[in-house]
C-alpha atoms as a PDB file:
ATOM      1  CA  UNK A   1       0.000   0.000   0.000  1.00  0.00           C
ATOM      2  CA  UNK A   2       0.922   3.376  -0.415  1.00  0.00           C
ATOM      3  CA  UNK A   3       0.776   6.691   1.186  1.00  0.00           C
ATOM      4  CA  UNK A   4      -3.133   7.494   2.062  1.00  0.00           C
ATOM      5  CA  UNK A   5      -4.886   9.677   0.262  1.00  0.00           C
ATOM      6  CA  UNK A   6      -6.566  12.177   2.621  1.00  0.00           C
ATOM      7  CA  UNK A   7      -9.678  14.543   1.916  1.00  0.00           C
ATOM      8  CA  UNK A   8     -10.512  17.260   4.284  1.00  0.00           C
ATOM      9  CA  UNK A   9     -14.168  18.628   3.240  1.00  0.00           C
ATOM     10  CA  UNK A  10     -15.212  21.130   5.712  1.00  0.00           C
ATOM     11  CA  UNK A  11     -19.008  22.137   6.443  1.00  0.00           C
ATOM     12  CA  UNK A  12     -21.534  23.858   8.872  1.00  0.00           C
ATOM     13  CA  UNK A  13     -23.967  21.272   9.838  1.00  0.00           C
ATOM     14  CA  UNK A  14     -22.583  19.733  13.142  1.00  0.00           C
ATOM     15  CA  UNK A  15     -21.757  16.342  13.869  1.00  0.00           C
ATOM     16  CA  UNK A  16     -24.902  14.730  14.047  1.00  0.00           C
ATOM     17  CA  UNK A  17     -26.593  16.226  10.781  1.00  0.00           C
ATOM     18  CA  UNK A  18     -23.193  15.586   8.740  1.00  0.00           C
ATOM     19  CA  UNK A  19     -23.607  11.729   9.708  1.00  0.00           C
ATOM     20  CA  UNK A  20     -26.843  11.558   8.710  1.00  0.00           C
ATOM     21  CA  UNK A  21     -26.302  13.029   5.562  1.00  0.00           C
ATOM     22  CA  UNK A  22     -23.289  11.093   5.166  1.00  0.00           C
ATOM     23  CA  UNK A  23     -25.830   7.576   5.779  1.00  0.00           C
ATOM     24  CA  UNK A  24     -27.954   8.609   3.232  1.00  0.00           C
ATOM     25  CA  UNK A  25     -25.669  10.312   0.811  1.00  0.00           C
ATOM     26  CA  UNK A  26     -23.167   7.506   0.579  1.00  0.00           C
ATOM     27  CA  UNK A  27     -25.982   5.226  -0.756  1.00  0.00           C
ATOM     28  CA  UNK A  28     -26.937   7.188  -3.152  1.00  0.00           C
ATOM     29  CA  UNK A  29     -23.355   7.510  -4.135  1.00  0.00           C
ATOM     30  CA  UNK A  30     -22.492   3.699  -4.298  1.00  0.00           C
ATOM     31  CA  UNK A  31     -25.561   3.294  -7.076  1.00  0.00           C
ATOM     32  CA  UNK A  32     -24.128   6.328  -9.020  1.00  0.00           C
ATOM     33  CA  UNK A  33     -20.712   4.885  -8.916  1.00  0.00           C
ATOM     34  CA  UNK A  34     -21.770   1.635  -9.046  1.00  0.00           C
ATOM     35  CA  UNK A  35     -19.799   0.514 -12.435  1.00  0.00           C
ATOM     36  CA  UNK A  36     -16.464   2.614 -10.588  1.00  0.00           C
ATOM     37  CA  UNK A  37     -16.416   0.345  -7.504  1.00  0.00           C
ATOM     38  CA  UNK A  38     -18.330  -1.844  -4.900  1.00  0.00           C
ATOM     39  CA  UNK A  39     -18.458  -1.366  -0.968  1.00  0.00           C
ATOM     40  CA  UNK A  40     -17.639  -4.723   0.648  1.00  0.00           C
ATOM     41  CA  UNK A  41     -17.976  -3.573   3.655  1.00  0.00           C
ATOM     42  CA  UNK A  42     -19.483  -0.760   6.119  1.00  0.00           C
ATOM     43  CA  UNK A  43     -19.276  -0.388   9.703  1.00  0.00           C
ATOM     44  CA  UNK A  44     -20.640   2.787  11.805  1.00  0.00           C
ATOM     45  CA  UNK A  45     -18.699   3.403  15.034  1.00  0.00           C
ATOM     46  CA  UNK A  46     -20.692   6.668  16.427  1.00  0.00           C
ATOM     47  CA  UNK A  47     -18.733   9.396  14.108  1.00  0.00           C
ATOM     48  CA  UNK A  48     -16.526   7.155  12.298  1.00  0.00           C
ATOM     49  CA  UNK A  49     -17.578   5.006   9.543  1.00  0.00           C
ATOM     50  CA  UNK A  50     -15.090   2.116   8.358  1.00  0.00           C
ATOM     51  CA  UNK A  51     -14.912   0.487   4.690  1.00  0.00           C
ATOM     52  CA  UNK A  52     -13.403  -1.570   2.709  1.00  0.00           C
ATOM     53  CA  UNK A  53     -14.265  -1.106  -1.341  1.00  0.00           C
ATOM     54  CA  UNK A  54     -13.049  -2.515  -4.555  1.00  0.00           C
ATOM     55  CA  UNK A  55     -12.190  -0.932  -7.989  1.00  0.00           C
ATOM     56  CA  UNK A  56     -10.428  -2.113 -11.045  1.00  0.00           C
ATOM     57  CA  UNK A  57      -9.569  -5.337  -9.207  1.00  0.00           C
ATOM     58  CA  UNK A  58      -7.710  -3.659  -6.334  1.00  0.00           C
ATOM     59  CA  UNK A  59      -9.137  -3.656  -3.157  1.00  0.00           C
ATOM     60  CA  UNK A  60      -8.773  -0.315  -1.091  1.00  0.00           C
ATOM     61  CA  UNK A  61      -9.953   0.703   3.004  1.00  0.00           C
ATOM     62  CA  UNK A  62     -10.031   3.999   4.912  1.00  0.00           C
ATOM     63  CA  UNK A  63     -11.963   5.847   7.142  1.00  0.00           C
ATOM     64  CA  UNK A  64     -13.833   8.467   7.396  1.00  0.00           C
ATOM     65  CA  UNK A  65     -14.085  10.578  10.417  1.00  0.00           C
ATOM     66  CA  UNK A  66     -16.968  13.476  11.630  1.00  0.00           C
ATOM     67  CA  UNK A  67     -15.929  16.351  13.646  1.00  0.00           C
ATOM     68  CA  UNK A  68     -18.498  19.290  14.318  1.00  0.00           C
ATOM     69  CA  UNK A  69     -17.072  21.299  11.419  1.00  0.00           C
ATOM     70  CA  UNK A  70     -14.971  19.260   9.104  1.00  0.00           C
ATOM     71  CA  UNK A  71     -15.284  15.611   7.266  1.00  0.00           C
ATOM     72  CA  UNK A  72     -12.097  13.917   6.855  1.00  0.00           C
ATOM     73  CA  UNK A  73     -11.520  11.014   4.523  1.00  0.00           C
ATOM     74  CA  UNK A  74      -8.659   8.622   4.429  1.00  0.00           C
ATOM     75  CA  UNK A  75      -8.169   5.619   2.211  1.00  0.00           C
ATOM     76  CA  UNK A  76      -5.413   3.555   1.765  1.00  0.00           C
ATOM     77  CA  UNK A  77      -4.899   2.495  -2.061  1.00  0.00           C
ATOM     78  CA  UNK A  78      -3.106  -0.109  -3.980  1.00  0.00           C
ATOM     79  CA  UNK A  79      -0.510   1.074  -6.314  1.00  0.00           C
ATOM     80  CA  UNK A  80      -2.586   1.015  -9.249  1.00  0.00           C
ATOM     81  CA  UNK A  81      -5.369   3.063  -7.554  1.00  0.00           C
ATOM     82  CA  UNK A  82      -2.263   5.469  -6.296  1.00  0.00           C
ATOM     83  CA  UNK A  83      -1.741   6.502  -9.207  1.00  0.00           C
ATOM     84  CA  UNK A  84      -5.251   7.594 -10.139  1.00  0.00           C
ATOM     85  CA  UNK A  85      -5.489   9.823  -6.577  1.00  0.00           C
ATOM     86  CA  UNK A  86      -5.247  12.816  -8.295  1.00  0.00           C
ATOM     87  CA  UNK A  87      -7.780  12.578 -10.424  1.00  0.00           C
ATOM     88  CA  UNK A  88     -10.152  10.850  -7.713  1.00  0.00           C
ATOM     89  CA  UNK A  89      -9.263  14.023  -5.228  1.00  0.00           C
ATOM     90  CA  UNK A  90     -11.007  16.372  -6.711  1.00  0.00           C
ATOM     91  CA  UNK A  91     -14.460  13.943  -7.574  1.00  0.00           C
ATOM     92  CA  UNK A  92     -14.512  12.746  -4.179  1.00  0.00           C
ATOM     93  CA  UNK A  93     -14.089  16.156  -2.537  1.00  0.00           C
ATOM     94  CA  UNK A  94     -17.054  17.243  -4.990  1.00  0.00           C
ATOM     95  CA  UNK A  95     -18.766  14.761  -3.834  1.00  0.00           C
ATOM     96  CA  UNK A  96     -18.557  14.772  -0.370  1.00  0.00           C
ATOM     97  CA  UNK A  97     -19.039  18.764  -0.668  1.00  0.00           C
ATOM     98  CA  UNK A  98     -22.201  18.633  -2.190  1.00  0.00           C
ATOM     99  CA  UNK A  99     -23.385  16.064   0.529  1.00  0.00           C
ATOM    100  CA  UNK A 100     -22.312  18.554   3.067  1.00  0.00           C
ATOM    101  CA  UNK A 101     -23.870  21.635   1.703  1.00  0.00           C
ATOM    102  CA  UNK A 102     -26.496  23.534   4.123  1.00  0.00           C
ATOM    103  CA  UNK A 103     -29.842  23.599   2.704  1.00  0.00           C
END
């Protein structure tokens, strides 16, 4: 594995509302990104949330962690996958921005 690749999104919802945004939101995202990669695994701990996905054949696992004002994402990726992080930073900050926006 290489370095992690590490997504700060900050936001102005509080804890609580981020996560449940986050629940919701990160369904919706695995059927959009369905044919990108598969979740093989999900596990809440109060404000972090654990997982383990797959894409291209290469199996990847981070975290993601909820403070009051701030989401921060960290994954752990295969070499292959490595070298894609800079074109997956800015889609998964997107992403996880527009998930985070008040409304």
């Amino acid at each position: 594995m290489s370095n992690p690749l590490i997504v700060s999104i900050p936001h102005r919802l509080g804890k609580d509302e981020a996560i449940r945004r986050l629940k919701t939101g990160l369904a919706e995202i695995r059927t959009k990104y369905s044919q990108l990669f598969a979740v093989s695994e999900e596990t809440w701990d109060r404000d972090r949330l654990q997982f383990r996905i797959s894409a291209l054949g290469q199996a990847a696992s981070g975290t993601i962690d909820v403070a009051e004002d701030s989401v921060r994402l960290e994954i752990f990726l295969p070499w292959l996958l490595a070298k894609l992080a800079e074109t997956l930073q800015p889609l998964i900050r997107r992403e996880g921005t527009l998930l985070l926006e008040k409304k």
